[in-house]
PDB file of N, CA and C in Angstrom:
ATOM      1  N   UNK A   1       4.617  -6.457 -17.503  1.00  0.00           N
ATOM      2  CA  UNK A   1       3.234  -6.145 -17.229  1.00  0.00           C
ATOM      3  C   UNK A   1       2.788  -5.012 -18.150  1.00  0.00           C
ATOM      4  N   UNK A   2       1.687  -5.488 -18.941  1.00  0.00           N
ATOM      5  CA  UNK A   2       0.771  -4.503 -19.793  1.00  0.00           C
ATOM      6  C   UNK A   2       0.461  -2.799 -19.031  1.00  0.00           C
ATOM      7  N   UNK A   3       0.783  -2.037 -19.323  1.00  0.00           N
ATOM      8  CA  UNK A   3      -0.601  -0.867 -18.758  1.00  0.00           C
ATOM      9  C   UNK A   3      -1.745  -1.206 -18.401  1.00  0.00           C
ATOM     10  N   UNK A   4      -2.508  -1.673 -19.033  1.00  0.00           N
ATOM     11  CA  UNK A   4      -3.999  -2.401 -19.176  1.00  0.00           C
ATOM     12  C   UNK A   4      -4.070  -3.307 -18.017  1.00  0.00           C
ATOM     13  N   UNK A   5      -2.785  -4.090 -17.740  1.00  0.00           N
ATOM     14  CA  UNK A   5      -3.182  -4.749 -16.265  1.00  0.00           C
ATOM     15  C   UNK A   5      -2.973  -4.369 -15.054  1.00  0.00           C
ATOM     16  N   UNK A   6      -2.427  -2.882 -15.092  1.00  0.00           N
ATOM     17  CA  UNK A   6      -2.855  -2.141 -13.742  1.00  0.00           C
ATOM     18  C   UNK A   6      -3.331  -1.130 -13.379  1.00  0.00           C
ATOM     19  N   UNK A   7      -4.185  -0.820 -12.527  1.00  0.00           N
ATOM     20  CA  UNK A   7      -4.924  -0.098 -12.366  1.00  0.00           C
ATOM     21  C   UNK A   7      -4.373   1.519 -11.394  1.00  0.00           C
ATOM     22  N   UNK A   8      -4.823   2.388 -11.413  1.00  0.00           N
ATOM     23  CA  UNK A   8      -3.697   3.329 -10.222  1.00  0.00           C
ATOM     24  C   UNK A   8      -5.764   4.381  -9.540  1.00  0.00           C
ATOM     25  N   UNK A   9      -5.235   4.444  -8.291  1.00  0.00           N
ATOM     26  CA  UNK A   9      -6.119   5.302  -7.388  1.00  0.00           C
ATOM     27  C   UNK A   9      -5.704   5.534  -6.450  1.00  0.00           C
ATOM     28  N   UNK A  10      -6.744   6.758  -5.935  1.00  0.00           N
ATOM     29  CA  UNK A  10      -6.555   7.021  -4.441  1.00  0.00           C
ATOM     30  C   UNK A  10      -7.292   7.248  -3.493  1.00  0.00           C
ATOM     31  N   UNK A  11      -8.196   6.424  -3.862  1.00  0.00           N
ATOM     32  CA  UNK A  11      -9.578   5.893  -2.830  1.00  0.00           C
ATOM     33  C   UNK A  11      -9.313   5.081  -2.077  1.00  0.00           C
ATOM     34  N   UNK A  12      -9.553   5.686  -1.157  1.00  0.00           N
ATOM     35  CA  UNK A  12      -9.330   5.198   0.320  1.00  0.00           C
ATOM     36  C   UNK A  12      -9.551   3.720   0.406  1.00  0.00           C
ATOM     37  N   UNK A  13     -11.043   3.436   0.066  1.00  0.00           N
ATOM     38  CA  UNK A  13     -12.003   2.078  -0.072  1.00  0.00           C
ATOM     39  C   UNK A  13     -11.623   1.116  -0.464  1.00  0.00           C
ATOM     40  N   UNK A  14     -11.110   1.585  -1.932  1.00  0.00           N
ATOM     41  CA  UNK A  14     -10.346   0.975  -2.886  1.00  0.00           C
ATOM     42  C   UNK A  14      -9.052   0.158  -2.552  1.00  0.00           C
ATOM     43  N   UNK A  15      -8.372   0.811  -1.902  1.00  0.00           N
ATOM     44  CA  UNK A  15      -6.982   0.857  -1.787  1.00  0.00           C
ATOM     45  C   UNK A  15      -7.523  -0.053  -0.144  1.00  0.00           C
ATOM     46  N   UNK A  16      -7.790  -0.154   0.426  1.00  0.00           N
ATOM     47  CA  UNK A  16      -8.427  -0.877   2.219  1.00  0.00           C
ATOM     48  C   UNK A  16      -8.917  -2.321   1.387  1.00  0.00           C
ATOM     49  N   UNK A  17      -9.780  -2.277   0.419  1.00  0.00           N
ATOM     50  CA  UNK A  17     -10.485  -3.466  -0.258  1.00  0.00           C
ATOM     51  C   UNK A  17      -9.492  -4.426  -0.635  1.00  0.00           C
ATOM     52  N   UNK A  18      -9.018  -3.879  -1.728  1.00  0.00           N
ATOM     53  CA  UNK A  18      -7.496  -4.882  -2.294  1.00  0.00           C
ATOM     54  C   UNK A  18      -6.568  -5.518  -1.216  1.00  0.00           C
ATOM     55  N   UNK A  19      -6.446  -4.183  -0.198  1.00  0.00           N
ATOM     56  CA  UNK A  19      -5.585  -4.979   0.708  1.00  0.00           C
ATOM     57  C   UNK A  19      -5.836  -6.215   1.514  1.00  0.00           C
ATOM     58  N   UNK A  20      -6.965  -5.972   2.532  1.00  0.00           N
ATOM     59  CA  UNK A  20      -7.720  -6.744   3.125  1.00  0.00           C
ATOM     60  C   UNK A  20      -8.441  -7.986   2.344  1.00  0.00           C
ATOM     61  N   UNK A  21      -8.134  -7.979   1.322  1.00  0.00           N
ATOM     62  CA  UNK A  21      -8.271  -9.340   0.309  1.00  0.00           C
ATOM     63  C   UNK A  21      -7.537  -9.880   0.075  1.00  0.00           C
ATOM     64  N   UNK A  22      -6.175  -9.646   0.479  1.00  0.00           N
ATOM     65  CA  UNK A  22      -5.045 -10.088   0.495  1.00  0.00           C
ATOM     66  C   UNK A  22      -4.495 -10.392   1.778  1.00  0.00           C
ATOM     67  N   UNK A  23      -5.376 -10.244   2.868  1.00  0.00           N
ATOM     68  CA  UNK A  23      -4.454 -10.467   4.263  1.00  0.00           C
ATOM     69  C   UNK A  23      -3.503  -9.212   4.303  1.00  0.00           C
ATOM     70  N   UNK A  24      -3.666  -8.007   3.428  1.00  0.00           N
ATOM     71  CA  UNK A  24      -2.707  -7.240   4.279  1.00  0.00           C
ATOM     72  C   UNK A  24      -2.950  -6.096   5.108  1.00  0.00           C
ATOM     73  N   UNK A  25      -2.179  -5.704   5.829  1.00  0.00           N
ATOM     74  CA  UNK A  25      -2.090  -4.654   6.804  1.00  0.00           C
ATOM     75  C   UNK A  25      -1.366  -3.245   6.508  1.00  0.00           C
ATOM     76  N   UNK A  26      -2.096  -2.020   6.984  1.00  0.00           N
ATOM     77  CA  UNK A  26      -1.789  -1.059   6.281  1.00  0.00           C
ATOM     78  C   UNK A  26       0.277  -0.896   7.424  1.00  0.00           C
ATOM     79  N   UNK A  27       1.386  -0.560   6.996  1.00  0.00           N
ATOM     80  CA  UNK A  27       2.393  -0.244   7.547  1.00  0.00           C
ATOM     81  C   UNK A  27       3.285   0.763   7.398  1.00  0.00           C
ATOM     82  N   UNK A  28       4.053   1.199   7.829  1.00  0.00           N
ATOM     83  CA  UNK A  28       5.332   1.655   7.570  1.00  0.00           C
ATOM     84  C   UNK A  28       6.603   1.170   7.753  1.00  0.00           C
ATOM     85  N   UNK A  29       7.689   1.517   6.751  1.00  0.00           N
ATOM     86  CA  UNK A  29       9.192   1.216   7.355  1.00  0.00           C
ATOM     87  C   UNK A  29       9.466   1.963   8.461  1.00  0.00           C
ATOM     88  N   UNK A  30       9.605   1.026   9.728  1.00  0.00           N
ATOM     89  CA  UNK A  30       9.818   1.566  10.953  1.00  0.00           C
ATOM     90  C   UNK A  30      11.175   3.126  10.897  1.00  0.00           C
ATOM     91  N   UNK A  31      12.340   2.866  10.175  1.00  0.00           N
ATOM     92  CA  UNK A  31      13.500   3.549  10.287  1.00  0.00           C
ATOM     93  C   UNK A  31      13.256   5.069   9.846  1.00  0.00           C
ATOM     94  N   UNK A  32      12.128   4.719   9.029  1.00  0.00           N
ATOM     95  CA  UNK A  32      11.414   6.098   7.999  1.00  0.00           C
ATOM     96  C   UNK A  32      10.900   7.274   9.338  1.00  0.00           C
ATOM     97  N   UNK A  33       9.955   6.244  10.047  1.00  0.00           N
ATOM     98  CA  UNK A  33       8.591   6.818  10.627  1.00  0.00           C
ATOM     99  C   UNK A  33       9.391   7.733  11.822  1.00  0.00           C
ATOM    100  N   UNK A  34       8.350   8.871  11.853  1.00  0.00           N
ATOM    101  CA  UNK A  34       8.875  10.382  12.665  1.00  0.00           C
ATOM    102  C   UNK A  34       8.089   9.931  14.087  1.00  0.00           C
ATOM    103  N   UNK A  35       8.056   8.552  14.617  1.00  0.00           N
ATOM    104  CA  UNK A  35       6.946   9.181  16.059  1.00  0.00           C
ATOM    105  C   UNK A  35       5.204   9.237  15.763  1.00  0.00           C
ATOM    106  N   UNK A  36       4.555   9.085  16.376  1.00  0.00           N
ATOM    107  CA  UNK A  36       3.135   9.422  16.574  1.00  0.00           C
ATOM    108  C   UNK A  36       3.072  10.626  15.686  1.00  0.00           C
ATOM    109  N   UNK A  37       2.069   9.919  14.280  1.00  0.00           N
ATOM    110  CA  UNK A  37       1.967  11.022  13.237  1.00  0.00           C
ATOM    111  C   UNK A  37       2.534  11.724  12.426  1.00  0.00           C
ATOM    112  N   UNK A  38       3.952  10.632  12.589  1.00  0.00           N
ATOM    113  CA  UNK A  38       4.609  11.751  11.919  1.00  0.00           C
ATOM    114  C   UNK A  38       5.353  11.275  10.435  1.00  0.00           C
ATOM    115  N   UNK A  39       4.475  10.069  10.039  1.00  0.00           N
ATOM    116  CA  UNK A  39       4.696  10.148   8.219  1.00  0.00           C
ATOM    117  C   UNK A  39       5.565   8.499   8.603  1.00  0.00           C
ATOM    118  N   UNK A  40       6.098   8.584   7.381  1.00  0.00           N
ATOM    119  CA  UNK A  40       7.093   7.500   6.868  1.00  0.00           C
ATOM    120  C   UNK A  40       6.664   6.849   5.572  1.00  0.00           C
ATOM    121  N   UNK A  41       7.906   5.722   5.298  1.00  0.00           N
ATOM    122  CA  UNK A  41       7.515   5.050   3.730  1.00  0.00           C
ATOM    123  C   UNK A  41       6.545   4.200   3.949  1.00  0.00           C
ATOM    124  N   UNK A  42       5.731   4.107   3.268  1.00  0.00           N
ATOM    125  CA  UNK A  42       4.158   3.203   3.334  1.00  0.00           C
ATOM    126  C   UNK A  42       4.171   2.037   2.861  1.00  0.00           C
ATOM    127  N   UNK A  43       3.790   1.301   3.544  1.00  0.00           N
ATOM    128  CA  UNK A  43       3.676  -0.418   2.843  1.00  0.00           C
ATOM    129  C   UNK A  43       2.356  -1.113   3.134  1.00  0.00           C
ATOM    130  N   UNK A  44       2.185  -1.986   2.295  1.00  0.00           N
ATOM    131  CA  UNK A  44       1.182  -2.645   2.949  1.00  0.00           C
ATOM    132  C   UNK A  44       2.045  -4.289   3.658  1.00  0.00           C
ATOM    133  N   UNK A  45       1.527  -4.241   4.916  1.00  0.00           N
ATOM    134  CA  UNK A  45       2.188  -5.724   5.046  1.00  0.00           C
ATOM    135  C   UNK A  45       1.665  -7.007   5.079  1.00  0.00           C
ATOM    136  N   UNK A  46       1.976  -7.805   4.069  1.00  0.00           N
ATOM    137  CA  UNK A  46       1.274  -9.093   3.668  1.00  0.00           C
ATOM    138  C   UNK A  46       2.219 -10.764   4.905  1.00  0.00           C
ATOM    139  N   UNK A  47       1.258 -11.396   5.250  1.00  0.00           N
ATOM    140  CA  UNK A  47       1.655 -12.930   5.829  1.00  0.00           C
ATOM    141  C   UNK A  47       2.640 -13.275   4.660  1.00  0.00           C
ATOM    142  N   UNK A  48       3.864 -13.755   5.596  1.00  0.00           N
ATOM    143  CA  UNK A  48       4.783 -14.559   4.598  1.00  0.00           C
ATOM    144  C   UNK A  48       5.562 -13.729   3.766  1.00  0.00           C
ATOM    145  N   UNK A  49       5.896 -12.785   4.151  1.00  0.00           N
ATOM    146  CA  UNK A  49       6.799 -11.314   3.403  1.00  0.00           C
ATOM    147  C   UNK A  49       7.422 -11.384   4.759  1.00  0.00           C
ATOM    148  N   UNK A  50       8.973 -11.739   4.221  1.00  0.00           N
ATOM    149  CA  UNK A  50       9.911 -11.065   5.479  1.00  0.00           C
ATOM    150  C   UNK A  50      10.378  -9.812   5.110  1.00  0.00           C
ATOM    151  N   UNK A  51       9.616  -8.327   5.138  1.00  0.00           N
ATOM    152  CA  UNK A  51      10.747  -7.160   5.284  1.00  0.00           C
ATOM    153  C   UNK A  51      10.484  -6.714   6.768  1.00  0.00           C
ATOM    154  N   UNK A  52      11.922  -7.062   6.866  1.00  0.00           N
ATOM    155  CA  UNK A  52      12.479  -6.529   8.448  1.00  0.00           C
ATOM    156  C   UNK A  52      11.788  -5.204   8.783  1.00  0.00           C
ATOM    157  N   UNK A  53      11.933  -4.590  10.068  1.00  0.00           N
ATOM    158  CA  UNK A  53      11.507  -2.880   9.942  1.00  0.00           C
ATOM    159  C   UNK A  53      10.420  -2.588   9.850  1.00  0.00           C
ATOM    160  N   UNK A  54       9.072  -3.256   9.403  1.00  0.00           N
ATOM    161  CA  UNK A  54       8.146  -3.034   9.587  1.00  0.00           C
ATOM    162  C   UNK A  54       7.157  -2.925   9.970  1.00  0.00           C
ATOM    163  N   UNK A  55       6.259  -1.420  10.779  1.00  0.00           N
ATOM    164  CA  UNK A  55       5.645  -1.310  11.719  1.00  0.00           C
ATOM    165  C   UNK A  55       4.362  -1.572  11.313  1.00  0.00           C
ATOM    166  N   UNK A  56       3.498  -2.126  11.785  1.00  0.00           N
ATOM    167  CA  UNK A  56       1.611  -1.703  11.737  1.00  0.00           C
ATOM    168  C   UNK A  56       0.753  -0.784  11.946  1.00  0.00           C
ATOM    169  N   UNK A  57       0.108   0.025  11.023  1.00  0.00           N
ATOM    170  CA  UNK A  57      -0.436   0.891  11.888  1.00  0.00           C
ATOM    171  C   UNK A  57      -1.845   0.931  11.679  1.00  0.00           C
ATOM    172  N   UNK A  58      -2.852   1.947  11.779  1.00  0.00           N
ATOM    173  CA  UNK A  58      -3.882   1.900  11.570  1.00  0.00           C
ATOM    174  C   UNK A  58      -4.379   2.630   9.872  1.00  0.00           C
ATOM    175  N   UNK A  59      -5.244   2.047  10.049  1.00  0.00           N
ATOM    176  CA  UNK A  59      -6.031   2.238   8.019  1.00  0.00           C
ATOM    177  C   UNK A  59      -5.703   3.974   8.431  1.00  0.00           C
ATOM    178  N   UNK A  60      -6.349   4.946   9.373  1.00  0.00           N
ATOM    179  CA  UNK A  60      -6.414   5.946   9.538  1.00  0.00           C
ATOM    180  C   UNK A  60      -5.128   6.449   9.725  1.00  0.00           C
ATOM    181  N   UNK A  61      -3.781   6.379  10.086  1.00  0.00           N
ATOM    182  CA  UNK A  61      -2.639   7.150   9.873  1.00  0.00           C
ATOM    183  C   UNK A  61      -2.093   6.910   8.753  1.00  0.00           C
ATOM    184  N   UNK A  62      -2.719   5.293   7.737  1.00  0.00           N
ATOM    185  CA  UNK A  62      -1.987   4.989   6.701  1.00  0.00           C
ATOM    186  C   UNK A  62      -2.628   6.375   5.842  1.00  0.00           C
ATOM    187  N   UNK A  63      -3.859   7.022   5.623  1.00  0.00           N
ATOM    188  CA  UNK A  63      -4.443   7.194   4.527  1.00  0.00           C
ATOM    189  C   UNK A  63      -3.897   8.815   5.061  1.00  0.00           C
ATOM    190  N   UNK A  64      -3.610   9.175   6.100  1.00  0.00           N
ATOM    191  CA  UNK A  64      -3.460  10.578   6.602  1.00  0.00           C
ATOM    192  C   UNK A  64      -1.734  10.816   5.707  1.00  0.00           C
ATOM    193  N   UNK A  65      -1.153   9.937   6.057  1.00  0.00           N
ATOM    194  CA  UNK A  65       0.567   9.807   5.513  1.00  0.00           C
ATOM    195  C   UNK A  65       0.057  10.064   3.904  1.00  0.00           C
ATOM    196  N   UNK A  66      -0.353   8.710   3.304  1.00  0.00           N
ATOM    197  CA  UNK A  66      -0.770   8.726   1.790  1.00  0.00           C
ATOM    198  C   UNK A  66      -1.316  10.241   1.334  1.00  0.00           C
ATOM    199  N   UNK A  67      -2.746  10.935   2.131  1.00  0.00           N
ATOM    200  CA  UNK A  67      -2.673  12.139   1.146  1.00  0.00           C
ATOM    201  C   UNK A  67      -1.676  13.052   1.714  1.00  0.00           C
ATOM    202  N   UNK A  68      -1.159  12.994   2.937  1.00  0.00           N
ATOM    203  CA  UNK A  68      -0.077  14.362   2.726  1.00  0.00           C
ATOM    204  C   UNK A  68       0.976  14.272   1.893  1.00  0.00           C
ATOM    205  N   UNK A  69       0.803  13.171   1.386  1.00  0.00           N
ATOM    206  CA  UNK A  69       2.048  12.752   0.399  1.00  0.00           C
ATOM    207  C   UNK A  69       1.529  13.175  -0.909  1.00  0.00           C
ATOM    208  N   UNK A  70       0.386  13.178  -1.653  1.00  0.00           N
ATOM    209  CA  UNK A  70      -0.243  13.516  -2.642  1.00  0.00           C
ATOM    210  C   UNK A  70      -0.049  11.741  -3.172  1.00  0.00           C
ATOM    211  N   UNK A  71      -0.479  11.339  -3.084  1.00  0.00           N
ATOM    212  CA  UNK A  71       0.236   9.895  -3.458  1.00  0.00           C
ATOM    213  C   UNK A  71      -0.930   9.098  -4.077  1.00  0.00           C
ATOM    214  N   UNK A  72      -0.881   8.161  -5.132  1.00  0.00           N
ATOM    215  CA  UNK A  72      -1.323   7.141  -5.690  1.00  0.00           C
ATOM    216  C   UNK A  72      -1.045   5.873  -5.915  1.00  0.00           C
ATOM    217  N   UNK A  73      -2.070   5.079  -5.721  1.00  0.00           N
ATOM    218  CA  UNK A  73      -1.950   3.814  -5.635  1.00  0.00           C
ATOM    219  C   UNK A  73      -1.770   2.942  -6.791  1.00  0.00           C
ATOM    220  N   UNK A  74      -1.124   2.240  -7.107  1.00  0.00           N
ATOM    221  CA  UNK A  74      -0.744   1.511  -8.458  1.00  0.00           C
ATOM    222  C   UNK A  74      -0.867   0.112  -8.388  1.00  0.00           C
ATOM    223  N   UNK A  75      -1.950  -0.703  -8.522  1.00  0.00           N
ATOM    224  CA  UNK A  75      -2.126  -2.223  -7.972  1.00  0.00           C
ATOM    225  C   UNK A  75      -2.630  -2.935  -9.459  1.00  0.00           C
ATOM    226  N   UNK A  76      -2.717  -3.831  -9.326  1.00  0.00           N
ATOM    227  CA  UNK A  76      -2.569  -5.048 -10.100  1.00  0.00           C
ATOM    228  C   UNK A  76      -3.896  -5.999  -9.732  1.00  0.00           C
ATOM    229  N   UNK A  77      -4.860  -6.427 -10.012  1.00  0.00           N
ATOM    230  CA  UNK A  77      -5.667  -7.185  -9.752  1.00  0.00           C
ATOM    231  C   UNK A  77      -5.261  -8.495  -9.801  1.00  0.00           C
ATOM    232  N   UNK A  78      -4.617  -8.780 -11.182  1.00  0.00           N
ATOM    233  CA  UNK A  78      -4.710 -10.579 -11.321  1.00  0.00           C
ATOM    234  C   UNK A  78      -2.912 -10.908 -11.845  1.00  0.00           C
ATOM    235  N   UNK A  79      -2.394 -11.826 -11.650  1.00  0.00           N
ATOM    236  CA  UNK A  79      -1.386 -12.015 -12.627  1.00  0.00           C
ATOM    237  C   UNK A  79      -1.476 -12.861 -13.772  1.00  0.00           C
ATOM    238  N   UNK A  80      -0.703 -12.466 -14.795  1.00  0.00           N
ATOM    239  CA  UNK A  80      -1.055 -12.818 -16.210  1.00  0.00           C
ATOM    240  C   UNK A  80      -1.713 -14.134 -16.170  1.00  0.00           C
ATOM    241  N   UNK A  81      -1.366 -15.391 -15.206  1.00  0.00           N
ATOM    242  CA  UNK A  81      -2.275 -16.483 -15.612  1.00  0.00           C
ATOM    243  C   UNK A  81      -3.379 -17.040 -14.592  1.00  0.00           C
ATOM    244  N   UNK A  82      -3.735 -15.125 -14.279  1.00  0.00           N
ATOM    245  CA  UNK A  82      -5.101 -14.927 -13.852  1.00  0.00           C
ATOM    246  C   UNK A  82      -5.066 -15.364 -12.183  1.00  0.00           C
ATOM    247  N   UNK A  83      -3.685 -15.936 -11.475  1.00  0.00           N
ATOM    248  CA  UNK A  83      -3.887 -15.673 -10.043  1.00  0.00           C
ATOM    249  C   UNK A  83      -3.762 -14.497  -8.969  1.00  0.00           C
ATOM    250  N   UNK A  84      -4.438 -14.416  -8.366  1.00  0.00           N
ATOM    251  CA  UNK A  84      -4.596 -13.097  -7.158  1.00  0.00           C
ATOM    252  C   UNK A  84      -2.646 -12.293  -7.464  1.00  0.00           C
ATOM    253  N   UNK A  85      -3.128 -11.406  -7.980  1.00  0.00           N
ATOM    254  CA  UNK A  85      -1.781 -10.323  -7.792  1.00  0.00           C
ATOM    255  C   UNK A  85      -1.654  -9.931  -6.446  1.00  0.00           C
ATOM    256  N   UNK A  86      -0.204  -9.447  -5.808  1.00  0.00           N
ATOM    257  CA  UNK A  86       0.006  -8.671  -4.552  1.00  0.00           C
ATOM    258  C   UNK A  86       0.970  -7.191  -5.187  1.00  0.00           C
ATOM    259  N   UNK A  87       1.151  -7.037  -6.296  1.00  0.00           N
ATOM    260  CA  UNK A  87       1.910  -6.424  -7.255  1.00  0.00           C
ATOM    261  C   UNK A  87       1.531  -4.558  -6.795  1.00  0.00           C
ATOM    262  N   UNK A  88       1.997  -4.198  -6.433  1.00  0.00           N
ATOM    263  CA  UNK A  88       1.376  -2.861  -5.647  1.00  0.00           C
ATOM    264  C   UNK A  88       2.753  -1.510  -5.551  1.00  0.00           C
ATOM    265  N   UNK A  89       2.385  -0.517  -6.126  1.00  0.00           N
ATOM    266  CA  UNK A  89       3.216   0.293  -5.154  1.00  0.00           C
ATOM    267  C   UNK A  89       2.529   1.866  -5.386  1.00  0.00           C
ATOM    268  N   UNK A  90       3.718   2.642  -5.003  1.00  0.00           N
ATOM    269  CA  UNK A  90       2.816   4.520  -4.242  1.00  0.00           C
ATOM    270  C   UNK A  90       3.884   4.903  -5.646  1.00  0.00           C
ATOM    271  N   UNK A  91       3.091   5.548  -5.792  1.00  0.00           N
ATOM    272  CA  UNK A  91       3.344   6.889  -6.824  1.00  0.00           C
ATOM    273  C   UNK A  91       2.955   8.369  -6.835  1.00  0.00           C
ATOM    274  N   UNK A  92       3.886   9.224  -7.058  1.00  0.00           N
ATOM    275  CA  UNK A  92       3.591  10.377  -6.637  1.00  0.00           C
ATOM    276  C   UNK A  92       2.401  10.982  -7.711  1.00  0.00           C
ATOM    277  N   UNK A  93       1.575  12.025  -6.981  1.00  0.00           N
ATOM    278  CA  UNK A  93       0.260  12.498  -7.775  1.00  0.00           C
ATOM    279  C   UNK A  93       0.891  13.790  -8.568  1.00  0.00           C
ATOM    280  N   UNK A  94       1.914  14.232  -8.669  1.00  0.00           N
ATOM    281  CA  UNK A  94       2.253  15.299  -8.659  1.00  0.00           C
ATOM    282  C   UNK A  94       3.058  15.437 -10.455  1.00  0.00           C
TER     283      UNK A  94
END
């Protein structure tokens, strides 16, 4: 994958838009997560992805985890022969 074909942010909107165009749901790896509020590794979870461990949560604890993390979003719009990408991951802002 080019540079040029992915994009990185950390807009909230942005990052809710892509997902929800994809059927996915904001999550965490359950084994990560501290309890009510209390962080973990972030995923988005897409239909038809078996990773075990993974909890659902709301857009609002996903984006609370994401900035205490300082974190950026790294997504992919299309794949090279132009079908819907799911190509995504967190990168640190730092």
């Amino acid at each position: 994958m080019e540079a040029s074909d992915s994009k990185t942010t950390s807009d909230h909107n942005t990052i809710k838009k892509w997902a929800e165009e994809r059927n996915g749901k904001p999550a965490v790896v359950e084994s990560t997560s501290k309890g009510k509020g209390g962080g973990g590794l972030l995923r988005i979870n897409f239909p038809g992805y078996a990773e075990d461990n993974l909890k659902n949560i709301s857009w609002e604890e996903f984006f609370q985890i994401f900035d205490e993390n300082n974190l950026q979003f790294l997504y992919q719009e299309e794949t090279k022969d132009g079908s819907e990408s799911r190509f995504f991951k967190f990168i640190s802002d730092e």
